[in-house]
N, C-alpha and C. Protein backbone atom coordinates (compact mmCIF):
# COMPACT_ATOMS: atom_id res chain seq x y z
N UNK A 1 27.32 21.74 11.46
CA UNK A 1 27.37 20.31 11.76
C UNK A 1 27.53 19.54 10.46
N UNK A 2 28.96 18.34 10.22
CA UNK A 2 28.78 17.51 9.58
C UNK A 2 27.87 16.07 9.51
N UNK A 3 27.26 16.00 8.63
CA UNK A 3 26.33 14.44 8.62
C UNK A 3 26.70 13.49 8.22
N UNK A 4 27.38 12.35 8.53
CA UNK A 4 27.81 11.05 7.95
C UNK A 4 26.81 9.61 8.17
N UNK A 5 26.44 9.40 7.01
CA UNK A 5 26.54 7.74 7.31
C UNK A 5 27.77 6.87 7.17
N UNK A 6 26.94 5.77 7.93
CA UNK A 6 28.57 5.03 8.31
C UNK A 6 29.11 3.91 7.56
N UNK A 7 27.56 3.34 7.30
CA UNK A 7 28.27 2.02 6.15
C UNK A 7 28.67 2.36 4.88
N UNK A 8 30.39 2.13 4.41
CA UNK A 8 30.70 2.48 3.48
C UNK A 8 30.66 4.01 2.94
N UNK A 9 30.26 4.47 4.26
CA UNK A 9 30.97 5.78 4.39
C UNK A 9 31.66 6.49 4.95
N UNK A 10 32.15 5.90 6.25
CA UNK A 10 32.72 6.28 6.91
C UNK A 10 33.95 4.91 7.54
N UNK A 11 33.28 4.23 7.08
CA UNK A 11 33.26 2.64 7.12
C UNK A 11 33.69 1.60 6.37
N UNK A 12 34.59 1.43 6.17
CA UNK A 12 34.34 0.49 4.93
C UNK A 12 34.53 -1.15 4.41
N UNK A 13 33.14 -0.94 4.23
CA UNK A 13 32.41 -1.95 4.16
C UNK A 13 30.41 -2.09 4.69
N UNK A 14 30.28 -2.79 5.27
CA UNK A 14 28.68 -2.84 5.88
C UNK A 14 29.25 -3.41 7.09
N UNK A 15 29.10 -2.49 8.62
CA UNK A 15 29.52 -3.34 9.46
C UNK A 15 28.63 -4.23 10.04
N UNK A 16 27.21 -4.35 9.36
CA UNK A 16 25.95 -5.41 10.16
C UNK A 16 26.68 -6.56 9.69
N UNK A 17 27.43 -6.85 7.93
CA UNK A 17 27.73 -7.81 7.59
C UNK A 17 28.68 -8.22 8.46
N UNK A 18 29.64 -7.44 8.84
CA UNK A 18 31.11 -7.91 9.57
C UNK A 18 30.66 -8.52 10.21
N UNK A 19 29.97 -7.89 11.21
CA UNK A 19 29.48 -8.24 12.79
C UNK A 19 28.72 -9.84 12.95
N UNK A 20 28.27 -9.87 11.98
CA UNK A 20 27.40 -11.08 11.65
C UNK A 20 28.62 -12.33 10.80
N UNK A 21 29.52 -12.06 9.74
CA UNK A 21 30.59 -13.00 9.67
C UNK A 21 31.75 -12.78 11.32
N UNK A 22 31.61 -11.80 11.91
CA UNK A 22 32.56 -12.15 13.18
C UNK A 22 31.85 -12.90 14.29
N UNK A 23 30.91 -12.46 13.88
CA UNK A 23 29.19 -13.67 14.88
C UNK A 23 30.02 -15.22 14.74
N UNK A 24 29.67 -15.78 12.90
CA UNK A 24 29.82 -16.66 12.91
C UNK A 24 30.70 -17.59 12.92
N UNK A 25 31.72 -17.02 12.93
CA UNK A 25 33.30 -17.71 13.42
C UNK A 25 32.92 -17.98 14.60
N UNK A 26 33.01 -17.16 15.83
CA UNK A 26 32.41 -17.15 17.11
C UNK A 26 31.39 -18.35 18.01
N UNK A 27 30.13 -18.00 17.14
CA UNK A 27 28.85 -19.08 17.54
C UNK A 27 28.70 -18.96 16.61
N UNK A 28 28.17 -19.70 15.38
CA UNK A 28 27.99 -20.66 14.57
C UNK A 28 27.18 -20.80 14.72
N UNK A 29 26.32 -21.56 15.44
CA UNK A 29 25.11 -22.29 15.36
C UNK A 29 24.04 -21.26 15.99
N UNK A 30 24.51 -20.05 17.07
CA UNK A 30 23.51 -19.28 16.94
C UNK A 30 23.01 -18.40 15.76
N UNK A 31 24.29 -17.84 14.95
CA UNK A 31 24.11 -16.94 14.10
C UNK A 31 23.32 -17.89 13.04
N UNK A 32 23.58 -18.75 12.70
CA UNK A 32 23.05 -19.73 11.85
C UNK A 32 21.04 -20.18 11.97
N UNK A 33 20.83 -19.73 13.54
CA UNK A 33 19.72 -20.13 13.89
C UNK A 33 18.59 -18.87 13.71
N UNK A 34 19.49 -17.83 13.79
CA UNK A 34 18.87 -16.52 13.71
C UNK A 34 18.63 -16.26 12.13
N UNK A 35 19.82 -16.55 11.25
CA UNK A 35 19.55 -16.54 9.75
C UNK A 35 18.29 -17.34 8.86
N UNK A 36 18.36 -18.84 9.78
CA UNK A 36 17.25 -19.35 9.67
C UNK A 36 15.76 -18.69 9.67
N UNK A 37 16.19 -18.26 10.77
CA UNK A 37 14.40 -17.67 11.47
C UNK A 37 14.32 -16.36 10.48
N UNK A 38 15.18 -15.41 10.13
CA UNK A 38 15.09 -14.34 9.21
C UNK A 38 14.04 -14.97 7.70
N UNK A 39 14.37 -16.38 7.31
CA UNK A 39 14.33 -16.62 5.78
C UNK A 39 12.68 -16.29 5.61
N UNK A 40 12.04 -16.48 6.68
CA UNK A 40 10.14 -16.50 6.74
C UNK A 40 10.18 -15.13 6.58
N UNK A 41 10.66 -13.91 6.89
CA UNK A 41 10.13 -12.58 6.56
C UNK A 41 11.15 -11.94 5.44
N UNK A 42 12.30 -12.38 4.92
CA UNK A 42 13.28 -12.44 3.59
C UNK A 42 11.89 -12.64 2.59
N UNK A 43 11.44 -14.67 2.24
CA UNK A 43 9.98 -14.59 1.82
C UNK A 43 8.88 -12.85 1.67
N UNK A 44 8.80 -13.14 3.18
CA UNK A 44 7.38 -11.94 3.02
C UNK A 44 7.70 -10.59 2.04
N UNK A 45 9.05 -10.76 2.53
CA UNK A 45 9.71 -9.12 1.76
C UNK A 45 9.66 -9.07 0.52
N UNK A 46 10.12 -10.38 -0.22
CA UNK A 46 9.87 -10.18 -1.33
C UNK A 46 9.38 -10.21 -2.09
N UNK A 47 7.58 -10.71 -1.60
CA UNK A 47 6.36 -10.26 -1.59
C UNK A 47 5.59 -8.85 -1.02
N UNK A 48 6.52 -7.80 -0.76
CA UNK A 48 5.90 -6.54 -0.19
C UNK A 48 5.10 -7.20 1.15
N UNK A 49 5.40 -7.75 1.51
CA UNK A 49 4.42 -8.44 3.40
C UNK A 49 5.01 -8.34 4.18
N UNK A 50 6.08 -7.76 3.89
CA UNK A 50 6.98 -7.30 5.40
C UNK A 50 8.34 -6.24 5.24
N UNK A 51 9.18 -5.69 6.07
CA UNK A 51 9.67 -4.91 5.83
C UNK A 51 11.16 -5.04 5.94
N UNK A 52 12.38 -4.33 6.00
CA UNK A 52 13.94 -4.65 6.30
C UNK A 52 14.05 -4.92 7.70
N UNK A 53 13.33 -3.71 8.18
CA UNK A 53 13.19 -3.83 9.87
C UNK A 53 13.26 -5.25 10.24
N UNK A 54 12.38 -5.66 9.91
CA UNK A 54 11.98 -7.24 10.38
C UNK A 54 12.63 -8.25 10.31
N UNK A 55 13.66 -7.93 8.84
CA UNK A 55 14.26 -9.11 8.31
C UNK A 55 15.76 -8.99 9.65
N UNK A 56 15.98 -7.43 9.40
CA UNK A 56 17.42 -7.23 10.59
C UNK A 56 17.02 -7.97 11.95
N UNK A 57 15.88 -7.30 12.24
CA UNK A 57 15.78 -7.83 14.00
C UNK A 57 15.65 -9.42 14.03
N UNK A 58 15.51 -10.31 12.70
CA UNK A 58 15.13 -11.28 13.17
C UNK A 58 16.93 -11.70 12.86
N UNK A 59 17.56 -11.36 11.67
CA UNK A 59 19.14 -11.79 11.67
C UNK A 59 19.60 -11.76 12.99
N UNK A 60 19.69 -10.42 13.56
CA UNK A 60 20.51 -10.42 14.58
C UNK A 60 19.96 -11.25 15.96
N UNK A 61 18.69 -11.58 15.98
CA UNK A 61 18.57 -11.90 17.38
C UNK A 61 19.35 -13.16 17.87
N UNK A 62 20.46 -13.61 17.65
CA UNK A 62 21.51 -14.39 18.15
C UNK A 62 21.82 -13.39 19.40
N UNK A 63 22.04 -12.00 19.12
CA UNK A 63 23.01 -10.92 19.91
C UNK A 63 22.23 -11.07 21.75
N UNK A 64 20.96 -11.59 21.73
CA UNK A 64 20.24 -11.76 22.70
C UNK A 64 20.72 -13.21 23.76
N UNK A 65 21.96 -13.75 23.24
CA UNK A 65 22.41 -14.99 23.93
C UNK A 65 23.70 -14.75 23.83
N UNK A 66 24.59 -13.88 23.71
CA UNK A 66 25.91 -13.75 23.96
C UNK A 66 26.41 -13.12 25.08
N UNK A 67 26.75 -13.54 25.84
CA UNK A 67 27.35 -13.15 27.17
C UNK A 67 28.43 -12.09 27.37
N UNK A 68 28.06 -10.99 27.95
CA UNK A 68 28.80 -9.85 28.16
C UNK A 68 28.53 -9.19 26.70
N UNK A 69 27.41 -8.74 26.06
CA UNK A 69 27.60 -8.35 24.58
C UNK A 69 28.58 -6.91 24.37
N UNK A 70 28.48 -6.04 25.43
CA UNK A 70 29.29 -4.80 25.55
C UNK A 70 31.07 -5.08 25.23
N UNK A 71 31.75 -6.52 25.85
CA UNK A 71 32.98 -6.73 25.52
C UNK A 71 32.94 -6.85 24.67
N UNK A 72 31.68 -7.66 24.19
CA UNK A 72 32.00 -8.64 22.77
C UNK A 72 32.15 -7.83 21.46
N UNK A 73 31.00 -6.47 21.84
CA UNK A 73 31.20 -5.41 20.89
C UNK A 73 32.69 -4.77 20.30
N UNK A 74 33.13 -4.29 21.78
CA UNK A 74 33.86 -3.98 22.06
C UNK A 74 35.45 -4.87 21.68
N UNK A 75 35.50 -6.01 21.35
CA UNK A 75 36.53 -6.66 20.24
C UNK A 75 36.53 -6.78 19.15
N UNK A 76 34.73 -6.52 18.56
CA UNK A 76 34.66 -6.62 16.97
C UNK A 76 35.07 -5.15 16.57
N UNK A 77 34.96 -4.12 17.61
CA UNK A 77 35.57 -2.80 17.30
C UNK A 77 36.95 -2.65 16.65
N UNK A 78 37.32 -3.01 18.24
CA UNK A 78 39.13 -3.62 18.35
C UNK A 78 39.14 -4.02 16.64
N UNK A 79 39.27 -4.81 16.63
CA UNK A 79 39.34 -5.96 14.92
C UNK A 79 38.73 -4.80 13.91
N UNK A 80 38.06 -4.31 14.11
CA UNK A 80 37.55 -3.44 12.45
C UNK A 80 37.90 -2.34 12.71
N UNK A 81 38.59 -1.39 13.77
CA UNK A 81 38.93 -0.29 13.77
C UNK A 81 39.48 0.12 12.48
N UNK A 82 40.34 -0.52 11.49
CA UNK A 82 41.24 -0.55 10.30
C UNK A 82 39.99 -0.21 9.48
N UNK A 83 39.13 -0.55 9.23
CA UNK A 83 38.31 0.16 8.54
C UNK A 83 37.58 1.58 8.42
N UNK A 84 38.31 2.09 9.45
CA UNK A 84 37.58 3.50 9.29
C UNK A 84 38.46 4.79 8.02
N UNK A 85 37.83 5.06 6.88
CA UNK A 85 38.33 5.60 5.83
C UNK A 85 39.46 6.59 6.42
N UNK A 86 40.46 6.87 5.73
CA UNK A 86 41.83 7.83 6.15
C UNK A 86 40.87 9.25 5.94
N UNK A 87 39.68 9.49 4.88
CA UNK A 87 39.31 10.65 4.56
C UNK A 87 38.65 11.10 5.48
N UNK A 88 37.83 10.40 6.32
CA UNK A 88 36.73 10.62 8.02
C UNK A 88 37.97 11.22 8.55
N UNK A 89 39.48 10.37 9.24
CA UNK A 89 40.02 10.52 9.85
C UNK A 89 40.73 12.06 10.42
N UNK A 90 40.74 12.29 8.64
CA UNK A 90 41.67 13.29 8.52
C UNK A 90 40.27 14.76 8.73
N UNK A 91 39.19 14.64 8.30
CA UNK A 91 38.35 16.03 8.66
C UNK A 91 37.47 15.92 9.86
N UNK A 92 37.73 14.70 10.52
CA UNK A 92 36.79 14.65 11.57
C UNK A 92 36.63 16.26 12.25
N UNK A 93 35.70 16.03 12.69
CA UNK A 93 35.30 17.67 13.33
C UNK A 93 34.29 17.10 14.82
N UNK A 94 34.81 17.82 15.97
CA UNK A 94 34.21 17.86 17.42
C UNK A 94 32.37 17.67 17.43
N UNK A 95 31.97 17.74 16.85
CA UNK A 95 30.30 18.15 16.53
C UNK A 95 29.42 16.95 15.13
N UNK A 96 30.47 16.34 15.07
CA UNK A 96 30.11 15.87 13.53
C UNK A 96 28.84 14.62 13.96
N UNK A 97 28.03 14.35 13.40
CA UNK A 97 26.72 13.23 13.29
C UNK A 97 27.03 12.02 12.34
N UNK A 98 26.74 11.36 13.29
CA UNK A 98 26.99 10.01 12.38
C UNK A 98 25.33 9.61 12.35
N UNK A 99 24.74 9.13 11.40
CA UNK A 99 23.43 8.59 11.39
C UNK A 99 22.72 7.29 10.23
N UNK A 100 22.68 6.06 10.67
CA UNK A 100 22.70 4.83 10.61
C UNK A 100 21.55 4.17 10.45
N UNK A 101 21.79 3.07 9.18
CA UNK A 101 20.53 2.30 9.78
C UNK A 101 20.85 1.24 10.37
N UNK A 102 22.40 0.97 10.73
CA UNK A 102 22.70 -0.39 11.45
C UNK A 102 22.45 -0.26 12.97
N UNK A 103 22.57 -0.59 13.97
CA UNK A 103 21.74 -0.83 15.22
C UNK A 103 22.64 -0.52 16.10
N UNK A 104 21.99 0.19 16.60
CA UNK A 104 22.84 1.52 17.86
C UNK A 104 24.19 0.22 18.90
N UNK A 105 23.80 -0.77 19.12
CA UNK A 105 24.41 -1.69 19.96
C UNK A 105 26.18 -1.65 19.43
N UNK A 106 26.09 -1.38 17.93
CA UNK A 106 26.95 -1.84 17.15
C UNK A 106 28.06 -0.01 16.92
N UNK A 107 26.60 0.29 16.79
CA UNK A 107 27.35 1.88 16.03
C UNK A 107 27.57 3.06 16.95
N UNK A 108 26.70 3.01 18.03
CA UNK A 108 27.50 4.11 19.30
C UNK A 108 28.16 3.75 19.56
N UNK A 109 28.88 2.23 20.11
CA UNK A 109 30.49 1.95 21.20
C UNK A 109 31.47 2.42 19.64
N UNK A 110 31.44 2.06 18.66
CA UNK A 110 32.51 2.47 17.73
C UNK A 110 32.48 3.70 17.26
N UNK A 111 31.50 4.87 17.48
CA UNK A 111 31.62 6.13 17.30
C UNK A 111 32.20 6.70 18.70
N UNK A 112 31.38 6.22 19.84
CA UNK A 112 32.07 6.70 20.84
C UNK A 112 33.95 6.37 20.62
N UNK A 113 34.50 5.59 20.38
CA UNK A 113 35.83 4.78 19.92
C UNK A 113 36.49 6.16 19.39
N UNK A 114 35.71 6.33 18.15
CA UNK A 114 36.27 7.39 17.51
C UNK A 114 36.61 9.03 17.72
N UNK A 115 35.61 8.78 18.98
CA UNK A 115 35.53 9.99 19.48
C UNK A 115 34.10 11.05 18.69
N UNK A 116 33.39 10.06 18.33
CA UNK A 116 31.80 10.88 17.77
C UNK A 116 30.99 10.67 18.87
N UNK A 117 30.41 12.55 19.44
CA UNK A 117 29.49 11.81 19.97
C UNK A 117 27.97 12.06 19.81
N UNK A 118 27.97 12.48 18.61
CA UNK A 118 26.32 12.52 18.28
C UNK A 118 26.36 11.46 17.17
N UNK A 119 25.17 10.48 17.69
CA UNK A 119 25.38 9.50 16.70
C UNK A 119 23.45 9.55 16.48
N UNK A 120 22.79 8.66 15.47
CA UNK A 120 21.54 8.29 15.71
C UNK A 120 22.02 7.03 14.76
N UNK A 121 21.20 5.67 15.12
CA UNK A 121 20.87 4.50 14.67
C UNK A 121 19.63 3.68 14.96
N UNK A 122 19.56 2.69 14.19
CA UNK A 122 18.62 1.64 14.23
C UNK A 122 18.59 1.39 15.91
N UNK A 123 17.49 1.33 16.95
CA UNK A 123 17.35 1.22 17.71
C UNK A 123 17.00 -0.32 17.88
N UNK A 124 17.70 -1.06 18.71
CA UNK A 124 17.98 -2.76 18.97
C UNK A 124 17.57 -3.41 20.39
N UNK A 125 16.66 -3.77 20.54
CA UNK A 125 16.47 -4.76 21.93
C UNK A 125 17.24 -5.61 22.03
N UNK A 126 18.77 -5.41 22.86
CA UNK A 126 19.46 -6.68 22.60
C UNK A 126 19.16 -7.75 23.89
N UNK A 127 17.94 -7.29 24.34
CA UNK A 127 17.48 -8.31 25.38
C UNK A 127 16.18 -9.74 25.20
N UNK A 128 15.85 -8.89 23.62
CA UNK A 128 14.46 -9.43 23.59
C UNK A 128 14.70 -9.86 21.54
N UNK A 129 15.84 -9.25 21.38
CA UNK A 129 16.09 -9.64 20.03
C UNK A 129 15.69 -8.89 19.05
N UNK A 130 14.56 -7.42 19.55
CA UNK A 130 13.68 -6.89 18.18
C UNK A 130 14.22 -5.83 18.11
N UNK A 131 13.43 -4.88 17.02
CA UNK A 131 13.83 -3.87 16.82
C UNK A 131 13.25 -2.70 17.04
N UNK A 132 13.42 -1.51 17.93
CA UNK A 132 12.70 -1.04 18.37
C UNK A 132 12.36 0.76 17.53
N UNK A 133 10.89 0.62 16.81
CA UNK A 133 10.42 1.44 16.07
C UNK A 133 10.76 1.40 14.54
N UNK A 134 11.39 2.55 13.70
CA UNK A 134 11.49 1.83 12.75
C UNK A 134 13.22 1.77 11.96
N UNK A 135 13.62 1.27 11.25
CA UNK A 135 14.43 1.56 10.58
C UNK A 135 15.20 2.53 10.15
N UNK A 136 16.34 3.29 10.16
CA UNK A 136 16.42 4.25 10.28
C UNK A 136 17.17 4.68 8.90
N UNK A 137 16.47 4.29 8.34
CA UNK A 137 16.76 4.94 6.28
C UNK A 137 15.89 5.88 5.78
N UNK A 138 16.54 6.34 4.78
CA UNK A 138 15.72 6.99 4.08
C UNK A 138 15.47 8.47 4.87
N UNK A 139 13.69 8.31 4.57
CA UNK A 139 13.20 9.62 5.15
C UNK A 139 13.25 9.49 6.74
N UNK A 140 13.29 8.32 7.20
CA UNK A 140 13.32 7.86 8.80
C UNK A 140 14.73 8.98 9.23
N UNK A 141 15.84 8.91 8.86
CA UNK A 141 17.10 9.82 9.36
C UNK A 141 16.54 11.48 9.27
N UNK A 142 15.92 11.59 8.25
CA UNK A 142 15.58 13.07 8.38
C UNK A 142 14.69 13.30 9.19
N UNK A 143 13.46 12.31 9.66
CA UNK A 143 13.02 12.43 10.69
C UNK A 143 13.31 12.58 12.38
N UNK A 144 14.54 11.71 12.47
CA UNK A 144 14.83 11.62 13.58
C UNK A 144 15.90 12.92 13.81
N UNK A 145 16.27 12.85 12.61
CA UNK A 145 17.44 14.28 13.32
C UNK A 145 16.59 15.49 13.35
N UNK A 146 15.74 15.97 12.66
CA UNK A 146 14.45 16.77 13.20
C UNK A 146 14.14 16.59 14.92
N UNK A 147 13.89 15.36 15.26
CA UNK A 147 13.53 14.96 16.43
C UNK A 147 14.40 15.78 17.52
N UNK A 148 15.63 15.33 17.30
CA UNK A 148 16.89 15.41 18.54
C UNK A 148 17.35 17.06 17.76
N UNK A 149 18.09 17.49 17.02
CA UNK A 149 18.13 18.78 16.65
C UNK A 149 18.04 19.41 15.87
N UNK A 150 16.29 19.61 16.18
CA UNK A 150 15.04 20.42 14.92
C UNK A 150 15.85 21.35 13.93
N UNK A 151 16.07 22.65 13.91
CA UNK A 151 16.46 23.19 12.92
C UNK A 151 18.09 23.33 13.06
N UNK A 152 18.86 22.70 13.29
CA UNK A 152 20.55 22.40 13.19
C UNK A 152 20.32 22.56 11.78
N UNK A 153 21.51 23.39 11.32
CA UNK A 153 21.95 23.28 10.00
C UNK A 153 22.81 22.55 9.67
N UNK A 154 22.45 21.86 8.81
CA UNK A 154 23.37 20.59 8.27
C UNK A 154 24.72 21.56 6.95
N UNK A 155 25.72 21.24 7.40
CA UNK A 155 26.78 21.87 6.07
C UNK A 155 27.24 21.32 5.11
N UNK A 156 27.56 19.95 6.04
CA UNK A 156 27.69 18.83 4.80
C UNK A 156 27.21 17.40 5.60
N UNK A 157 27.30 17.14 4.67
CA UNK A 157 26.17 15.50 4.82
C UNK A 157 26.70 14.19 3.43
N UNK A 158 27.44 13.61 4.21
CA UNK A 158 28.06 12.44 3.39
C UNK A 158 27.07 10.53 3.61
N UNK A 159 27.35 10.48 2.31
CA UNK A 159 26.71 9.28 2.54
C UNK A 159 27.39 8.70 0.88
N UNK A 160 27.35 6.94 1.50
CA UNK A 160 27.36 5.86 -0.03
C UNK A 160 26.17 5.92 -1.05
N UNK A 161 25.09 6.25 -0.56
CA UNK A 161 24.09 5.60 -1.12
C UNK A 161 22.98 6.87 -1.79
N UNK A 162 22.27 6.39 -2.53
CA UNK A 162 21.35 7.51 -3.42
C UNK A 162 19.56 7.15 -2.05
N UNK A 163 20.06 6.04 -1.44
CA UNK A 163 18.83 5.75 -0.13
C UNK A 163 18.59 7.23 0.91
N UNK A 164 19.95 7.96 0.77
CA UNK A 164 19.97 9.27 2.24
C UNK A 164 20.04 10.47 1.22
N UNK A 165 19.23 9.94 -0.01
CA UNK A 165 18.79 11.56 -0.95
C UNK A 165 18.68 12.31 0.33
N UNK A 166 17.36 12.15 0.56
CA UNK A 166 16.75 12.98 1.47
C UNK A 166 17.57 13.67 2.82
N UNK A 167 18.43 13.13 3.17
CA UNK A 167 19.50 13.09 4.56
C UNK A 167 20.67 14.11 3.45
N UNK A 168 20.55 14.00 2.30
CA UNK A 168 21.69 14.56 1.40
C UNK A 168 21.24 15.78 1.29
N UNK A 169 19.69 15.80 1.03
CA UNK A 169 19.40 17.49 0.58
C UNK A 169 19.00 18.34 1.54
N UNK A 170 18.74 17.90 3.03
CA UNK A 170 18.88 18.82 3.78
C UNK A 170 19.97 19.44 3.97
N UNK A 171 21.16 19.22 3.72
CA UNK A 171 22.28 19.51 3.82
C UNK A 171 22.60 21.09 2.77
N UNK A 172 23.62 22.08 3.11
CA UNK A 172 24.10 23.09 2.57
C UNK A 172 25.19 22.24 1.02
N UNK A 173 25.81 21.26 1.41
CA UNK A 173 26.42 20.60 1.00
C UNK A 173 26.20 19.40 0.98
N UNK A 174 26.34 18.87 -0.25
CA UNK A 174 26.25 16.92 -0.36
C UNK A 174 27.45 16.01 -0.85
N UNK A 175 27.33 15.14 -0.29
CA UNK A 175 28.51 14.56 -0.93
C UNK A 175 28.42 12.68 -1.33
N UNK A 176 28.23 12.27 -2.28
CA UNK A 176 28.38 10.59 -2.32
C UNK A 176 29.94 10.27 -2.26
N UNK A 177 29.91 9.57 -1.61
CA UNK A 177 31.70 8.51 -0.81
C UNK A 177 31.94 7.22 -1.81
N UNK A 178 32.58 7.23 -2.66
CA UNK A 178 33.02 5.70 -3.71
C UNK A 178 34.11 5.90 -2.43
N UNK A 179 34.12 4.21 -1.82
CA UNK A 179 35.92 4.24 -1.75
C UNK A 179 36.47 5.57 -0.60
N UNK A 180 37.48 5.99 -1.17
CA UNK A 180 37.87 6.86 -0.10
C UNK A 180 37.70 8.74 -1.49
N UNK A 181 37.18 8.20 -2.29
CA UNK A 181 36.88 9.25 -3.35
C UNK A 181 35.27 10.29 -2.82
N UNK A 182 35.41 11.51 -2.76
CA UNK A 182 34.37 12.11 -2.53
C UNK A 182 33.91 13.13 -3.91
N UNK A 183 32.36 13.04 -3.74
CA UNK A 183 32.21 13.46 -4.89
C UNK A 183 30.95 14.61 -5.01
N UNK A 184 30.54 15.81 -5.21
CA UNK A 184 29.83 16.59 -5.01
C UNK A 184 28.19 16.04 -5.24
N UNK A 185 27.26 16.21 -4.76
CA UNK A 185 25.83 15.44 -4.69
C UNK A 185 25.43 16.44 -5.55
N UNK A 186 24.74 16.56 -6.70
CA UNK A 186 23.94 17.86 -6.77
C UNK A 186 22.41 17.87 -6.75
N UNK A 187 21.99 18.48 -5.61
CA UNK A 187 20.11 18.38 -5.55
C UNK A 187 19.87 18.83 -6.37
C-alpha cells in the first residue's frame, strides 16, 4: 500500500484554503462570519489555550448553511480538479491511501473523483459546524491508520511536510513532494 497526503502533495496547493477563497466569492458574508468567530480561539492558540482543531471547525462552520453542500462540493472539485500533480496521476495504484488533516466533507468526494478509495481525514459535522474527535496530523494519522488497517505495510508514504515524520517512518519507503519533485525521506 501507497500513503499520500494530500495538501501539496498530491494537491497542489492547501485545498481547506481553496475551498474557503471559493467559499468567499460565493457567500461572503458567511465565510466572513465564520472567520470572525475563528479569531477568539486563533487568540487562545497562540497562547497554547486551544488547539488547530478548534481554530478549523470554527473557520469552516459557514459549510453548516450552504444548501445542497454535496453539489457544492462537488463544483469546487469540478474547478480544482487541475490541481492534482501529473506525478500522483501517472503512479496512481488501485489500493493507494490518501490520509489528511483537511475534513473528510472536502477530501473523500475528490478522492472518490480520482478514483481513491481508501482515504482517512479530519472528521467534520457539517450539520452542527464542529469537528469531530481530533485532528488528523501528526501522530493522529498513524493512529488512525493503525485503527482501520492495523498491521498493513506501508511501501511508500509521501507527504509535503516534516508534520507526517511519523506517517513517513512507518513506511518501507519515504518520500517529501517540493512541487511535482520527489525526494527520498531518510529516517
Amino acid at each position: 500500500m501507497n500513503v499520500y497526503d494530500f495538501d501539496n502533495t498530491i494537491f497542489k496547493g492547501d485545498s481547506s484554503i481553496k475551498f474557503i477563497l471559493y467559499s468567499f466569492i460565493r457567500h461572503p458574508f458567511l465565510v466572513l462570519g465564520s472567520l470572525i468567530k475563528s479569531l477568539k480561539e486563533i487568540v487562545k492558540y497562540i497562547f497554547k489555550k486551544s488547539d488547530l482543531g478548534l481554530i478549523k471547525s470554527d473557520m469552516f462552520s459557514f459549510v453548516k448553511h450552504i444548501d445542497n453542500l454535496d453539489n457544492y462540493v462537488n463544483k469546487f472539485i469540478v474547478k480544482y480538479k487541475k490541481n492534482i500533480k501529473e506525478f500522483y496521476l501517472k503512479s496512481q495504484k488501485e489500493d493507494d491511501l490518501v490520509i489528511s488533516a483537511s475534513f473528510d466533507f472536502i477530501i473523500k468526494p475528490f478522492c472518490e473523483y480520482l478514483g481513491i478509495h481508501n482515504v482517512i481525514a479530519t472528521k467534520y459535522d457539517v450539520k452542527n459546524g464542529k469537528i469531530i474527535g481530533k485532528n488528523c496530523k501528526g501522530e493522529e494519522k498513524v493512529k488512525r491508520f493503525k485503527e482501520i488497517y492495523q498491521d498493513k505495510v506501508v511501501l511508500n508514504a509521501y507527504s509535503d511536510s516534516l508534520s507526517d515524520v511519523p506517517m513517513l517512518k512507518m513506511a518501507k519507503n519515504a518520500y517529501l513532494v517540493k512541487n511535482e519533485q520527489i525526494i527520498k525521506y531518510e529516517k
